[in-house]
C-alpha atoms as a PDB file:
ATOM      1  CA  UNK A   1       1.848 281.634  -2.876  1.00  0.00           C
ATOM      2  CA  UNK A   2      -1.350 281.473  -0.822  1.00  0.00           C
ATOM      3  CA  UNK A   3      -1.987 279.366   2.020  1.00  0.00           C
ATOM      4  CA  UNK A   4      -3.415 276.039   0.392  1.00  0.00           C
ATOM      5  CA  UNK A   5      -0.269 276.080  -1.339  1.00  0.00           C
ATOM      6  CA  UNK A   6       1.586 276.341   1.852  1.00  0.00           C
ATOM      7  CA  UNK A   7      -0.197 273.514   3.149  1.00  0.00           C
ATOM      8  CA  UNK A   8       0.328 271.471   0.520  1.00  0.00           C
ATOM      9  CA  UNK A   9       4.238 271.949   0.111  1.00  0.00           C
ATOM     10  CA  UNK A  10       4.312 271.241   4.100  1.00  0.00           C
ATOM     11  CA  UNK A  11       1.956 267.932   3.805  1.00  0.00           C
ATOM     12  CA  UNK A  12       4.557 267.062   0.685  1.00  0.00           C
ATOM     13  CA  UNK A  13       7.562 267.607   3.504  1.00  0.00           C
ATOM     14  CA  UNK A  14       5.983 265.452   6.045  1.00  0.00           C
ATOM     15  CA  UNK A  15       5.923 262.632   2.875  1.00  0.00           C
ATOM     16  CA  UNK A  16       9.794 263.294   2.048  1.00  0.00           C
ATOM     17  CA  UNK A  17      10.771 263.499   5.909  1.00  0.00           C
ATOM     18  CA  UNK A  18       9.394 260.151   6.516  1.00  0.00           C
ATOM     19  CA  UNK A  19      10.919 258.481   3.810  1.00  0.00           C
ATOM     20  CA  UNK A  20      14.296 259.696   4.101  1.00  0.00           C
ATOM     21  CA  UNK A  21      14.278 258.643   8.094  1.00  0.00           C
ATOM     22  CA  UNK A  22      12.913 255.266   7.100  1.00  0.00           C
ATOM     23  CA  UNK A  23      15.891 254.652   4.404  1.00  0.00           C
ATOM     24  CA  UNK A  24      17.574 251.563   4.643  1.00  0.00           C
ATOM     25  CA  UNK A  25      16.741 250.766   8.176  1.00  0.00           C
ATOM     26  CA  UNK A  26      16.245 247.379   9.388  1.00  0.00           C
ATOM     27  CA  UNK A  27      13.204 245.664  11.424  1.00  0.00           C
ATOM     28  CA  UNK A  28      15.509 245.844  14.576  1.00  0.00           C
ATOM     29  CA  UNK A  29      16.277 249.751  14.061  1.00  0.00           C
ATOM     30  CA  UNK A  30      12.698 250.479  13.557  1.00  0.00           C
ATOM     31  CA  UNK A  31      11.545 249.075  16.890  1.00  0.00           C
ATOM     32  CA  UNK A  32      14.785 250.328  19.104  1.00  0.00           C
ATOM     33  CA  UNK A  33      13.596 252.394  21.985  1.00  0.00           C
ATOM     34  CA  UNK A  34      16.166 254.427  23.840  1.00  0.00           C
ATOM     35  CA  UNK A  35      14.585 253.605  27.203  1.00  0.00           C
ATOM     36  CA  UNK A  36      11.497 251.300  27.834  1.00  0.00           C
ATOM     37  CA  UNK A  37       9.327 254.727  27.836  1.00  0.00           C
ATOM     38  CA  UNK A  38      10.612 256.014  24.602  1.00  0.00           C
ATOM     39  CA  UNK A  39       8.540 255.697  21.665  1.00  0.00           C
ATOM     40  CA  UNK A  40      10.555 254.300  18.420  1.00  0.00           C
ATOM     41  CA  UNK A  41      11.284 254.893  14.787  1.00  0.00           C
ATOM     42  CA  UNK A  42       8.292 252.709  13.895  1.00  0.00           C
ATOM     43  CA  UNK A  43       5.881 253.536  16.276  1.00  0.00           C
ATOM     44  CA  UNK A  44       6.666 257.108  15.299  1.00  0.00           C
ATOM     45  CA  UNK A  45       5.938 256.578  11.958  1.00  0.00           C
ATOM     46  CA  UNK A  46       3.075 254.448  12.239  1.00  0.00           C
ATOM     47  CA  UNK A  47       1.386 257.291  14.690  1.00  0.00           C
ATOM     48  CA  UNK A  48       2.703 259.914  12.337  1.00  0.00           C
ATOM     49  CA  UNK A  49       0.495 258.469   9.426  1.00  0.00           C
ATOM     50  CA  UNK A  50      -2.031 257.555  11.706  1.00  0.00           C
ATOM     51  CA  UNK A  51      -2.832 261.067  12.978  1.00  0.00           C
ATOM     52  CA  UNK A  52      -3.081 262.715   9.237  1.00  0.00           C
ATOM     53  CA  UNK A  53      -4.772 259.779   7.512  1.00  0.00           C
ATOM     54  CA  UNK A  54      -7.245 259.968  10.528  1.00  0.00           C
ATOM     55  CA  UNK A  55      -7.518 263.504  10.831  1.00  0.00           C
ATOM     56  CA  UNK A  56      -7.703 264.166   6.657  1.00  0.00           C
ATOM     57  CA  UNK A  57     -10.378 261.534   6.651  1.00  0.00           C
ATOM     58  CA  UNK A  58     -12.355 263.225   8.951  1.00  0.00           C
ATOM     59  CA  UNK A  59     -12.219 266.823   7.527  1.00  0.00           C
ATOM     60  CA  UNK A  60     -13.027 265.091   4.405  1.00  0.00           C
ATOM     61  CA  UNK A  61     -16.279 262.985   5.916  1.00  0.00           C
ATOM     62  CA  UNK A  62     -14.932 259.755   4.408  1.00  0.00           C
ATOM     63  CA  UNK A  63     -13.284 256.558   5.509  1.00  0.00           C
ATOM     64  CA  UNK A  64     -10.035 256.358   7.230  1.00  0.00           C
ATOM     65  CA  UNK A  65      -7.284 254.526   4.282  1.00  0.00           C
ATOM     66  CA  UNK A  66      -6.258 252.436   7.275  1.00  0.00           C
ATOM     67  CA  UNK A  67      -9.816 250.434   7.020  1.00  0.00           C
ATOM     68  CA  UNK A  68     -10.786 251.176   3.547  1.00  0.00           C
ATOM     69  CA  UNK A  69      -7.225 250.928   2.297  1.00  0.00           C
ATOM     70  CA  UNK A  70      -6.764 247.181   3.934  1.00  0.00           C
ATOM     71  CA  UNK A  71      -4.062 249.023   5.578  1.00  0.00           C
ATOM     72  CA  UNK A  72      -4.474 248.170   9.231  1.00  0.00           C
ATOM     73  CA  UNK A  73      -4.097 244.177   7.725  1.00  0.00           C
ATOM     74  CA  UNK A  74      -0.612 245.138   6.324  1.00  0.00           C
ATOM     75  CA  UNK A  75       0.579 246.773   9.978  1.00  0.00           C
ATOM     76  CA  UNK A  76      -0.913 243.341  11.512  1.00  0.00           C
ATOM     77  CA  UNK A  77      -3.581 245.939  13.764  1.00  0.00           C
ATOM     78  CA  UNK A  78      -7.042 245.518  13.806  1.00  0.00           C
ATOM     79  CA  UNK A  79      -9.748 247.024  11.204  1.00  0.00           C
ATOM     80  CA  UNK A  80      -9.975 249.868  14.437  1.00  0.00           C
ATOM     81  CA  UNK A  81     -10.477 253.319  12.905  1.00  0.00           C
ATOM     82  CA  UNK A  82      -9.389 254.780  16.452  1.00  0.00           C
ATOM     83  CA  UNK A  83      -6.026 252.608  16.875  1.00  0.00           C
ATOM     84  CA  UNK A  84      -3.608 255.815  16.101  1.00  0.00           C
ATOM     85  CA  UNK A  85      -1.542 255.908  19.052  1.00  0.00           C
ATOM     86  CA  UNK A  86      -3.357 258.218  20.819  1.00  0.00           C
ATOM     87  CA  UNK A  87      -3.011 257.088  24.386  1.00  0.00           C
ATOM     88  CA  UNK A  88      -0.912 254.120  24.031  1.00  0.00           C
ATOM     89  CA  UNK A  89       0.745 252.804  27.175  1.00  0.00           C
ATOM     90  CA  UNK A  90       4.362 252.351  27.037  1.00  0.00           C
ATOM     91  CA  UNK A  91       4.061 248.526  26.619  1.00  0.00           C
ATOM     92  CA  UNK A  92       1.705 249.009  23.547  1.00  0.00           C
ATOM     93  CA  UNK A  93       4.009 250.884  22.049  1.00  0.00           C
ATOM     94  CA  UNK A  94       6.860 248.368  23.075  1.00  0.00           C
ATOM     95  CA  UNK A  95       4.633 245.671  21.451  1.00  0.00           C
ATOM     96  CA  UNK A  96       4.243 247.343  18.355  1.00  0.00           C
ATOM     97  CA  UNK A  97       6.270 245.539  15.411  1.00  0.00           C
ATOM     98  CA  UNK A  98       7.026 247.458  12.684  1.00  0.00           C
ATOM     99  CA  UNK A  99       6.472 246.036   8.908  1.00  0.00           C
ATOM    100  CA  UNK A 100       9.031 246.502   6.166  1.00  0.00           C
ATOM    101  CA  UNK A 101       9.750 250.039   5.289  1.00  0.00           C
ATOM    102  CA  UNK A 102       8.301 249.853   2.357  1.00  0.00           C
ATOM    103  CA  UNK A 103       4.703 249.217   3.738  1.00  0.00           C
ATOM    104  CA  UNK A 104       5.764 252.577   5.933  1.00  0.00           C
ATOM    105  CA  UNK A 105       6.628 254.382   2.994  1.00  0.00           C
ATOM    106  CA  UNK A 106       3.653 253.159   0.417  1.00  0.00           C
ATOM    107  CA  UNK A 107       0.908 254.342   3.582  1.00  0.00           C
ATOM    108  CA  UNK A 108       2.496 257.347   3.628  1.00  0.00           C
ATOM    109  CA  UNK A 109       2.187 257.700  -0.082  1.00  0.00           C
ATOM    110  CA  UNK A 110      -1.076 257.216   0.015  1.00  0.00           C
ATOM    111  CA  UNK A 111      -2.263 258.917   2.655  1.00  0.00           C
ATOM    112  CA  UNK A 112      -0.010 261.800   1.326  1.00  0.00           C
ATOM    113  CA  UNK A 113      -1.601 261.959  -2.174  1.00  0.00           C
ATOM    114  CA  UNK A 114      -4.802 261.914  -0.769  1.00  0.00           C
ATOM    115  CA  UNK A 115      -4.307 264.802   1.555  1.00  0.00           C
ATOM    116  CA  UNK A 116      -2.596 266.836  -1.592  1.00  0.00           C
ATOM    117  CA  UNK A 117      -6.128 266.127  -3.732  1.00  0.00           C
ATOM    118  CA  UNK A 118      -8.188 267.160  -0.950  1.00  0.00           C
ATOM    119  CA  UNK A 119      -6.106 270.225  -0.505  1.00  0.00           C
ATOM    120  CA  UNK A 120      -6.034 270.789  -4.231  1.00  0.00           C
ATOM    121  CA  UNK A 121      -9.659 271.156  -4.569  1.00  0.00           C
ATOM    122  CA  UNK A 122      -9.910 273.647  -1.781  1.00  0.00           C
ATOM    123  CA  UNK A 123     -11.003 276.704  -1.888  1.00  0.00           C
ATOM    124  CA  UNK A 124     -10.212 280.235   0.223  1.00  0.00           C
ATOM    125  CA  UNK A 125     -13.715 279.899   1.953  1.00  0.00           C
ATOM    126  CA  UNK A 126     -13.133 275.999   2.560  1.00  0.00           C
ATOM    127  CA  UNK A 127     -10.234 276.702   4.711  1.00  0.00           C
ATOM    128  CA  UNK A 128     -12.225 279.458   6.721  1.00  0.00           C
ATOM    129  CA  UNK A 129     -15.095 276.683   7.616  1.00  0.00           C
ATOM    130  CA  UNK A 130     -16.372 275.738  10.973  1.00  0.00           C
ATOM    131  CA  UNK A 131     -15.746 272.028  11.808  1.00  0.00           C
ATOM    132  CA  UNK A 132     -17.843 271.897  14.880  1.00  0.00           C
ATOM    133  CA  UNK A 133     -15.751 272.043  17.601  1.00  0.00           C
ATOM    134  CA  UNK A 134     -14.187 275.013  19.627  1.00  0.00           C
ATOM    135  CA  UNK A 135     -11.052 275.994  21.631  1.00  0.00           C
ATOM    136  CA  UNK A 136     -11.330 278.396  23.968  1.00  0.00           C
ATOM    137  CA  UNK A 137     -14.356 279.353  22.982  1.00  0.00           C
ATOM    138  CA  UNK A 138     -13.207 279.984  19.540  1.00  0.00           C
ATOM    139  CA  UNK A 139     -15.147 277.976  16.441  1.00  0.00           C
ATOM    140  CA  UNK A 140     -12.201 276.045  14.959  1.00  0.00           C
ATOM    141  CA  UNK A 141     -11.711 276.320  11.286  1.00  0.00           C
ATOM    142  CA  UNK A 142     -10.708 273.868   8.572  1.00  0.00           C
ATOM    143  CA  UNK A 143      -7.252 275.750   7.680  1.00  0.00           C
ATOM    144  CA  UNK A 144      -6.459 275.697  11.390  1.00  0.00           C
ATOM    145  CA  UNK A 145      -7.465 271.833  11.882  1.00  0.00           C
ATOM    146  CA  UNK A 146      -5.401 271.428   8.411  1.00  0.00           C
ATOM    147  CA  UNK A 147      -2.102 273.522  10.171  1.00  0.00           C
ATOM    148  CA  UNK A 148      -2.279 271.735  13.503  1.00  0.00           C
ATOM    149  CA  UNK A 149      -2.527 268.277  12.202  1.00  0.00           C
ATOM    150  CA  UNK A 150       1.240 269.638   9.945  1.00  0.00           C
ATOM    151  CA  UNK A 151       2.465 270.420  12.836  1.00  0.00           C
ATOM    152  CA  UNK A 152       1.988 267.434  14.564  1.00  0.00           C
ATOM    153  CA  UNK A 153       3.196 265.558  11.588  1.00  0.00           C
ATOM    154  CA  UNK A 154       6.573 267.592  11.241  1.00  0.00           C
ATOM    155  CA  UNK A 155       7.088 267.658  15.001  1.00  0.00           C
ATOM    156  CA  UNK A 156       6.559 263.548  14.613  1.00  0.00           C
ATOM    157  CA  UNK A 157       9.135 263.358  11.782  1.00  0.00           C
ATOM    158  CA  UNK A 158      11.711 265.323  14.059  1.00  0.00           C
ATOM    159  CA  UNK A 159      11.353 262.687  16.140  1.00  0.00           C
ATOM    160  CA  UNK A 160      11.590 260.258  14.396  1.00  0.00           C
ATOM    161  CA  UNK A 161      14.742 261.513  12.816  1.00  0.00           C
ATOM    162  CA  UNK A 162      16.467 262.194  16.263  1.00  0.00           C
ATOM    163  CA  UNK A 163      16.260 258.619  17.540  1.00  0.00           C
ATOM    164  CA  UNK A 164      17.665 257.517  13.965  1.00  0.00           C
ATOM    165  CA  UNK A 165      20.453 259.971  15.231  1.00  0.00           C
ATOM    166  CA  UNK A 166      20.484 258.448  18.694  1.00  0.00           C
ATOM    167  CA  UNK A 167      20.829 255.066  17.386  1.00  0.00           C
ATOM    168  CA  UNK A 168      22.898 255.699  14.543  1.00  0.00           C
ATOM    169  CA  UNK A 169      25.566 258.480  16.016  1.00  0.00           C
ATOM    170  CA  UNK A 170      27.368 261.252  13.918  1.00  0.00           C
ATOM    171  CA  UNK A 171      27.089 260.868  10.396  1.00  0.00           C
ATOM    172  CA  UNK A 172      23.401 260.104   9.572  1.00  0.00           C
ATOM    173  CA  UNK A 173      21.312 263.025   7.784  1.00  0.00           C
ATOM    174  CA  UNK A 174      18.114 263.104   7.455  1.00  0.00           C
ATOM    175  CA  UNK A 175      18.110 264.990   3.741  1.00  0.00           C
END
């Protein structure tokens, strides 16, 4: 197994980890917060997509799916390619209101099949390219943009997963 597979059978977890969260859980579930500060289910989610359909879409030099896809219109957002969560204030996030699962779970699908055919046509080299930008003095690389944006999408799921436990109690697993 090389690494684009690796990537791709993580991307395909981050896919199966939201929907199994998401299963069967009402409008009120999705927008319980623990405390007032706490970010919930469906913010989680929403942000979780946001962060690889707008990271993907940039690696790839195309559109976000959240404008081109209409999806921002099916959240009830604006047509803003930069509304991801990034920064949100605890009272945006208690504002948000999530959709039905399903719209949850069909962005996600889409989003996830498109990162899978990107990924797909890869190459070695393509993971080893520059984007542009630099940590620590270091040029950043596709393959390392590609693992940090998993990570941030499994550590989102986790989340997301907990405050189902939280909410629910004993009982509820997430696979």
């Amino acid at each position: 197994m090389d690494g684009k597979e690796i990537l791709v059978n993580g991307y395909e977890d981050v896919q199966g980890a939201l929907e199994s969260t998401l299963d069967g859980l009402t409008a009120e579930e999705m927008d319980w917060q623990p405390r007032p500060d706490c970010n919930s289910i469906g913010w989680t989610a929403w942000h979780l997509i946001r962060v690889e359909d707008s990271q993907i879409a940039s690696l790839m030099g195309e559109e976000q799916l959240w404008t081109k896809g209409g999806w921002h219109g099916r959240f009830n957002r604006p047509a803003d390619a930069e509304d991801s969560g990034f920064g949100h204030t605890p009272e945006e996030v208690a504002q948000f209101k999530s959709p039905a699962v399903q719209v949850f779970i069909d962005y996600g699908k889409a989003v996830s099949e498109r990162t899978r055919q990107y990924l797909l046509g890869m190459s070695a080299t393509d993971l080893e390219r520059p984007i542009g930008e630099y940590w620590e003095g270091t040029p950043v690389q596709t393959g390392w943009r590609l693992l940090s944006v998993l990570e941030d999408c499994l550590e989102h799921a986790g989340q997301m997963a907990y405050v189902r436990g939280l909410r629910q109690g004993k009982g509820w697993q997430p696979y």
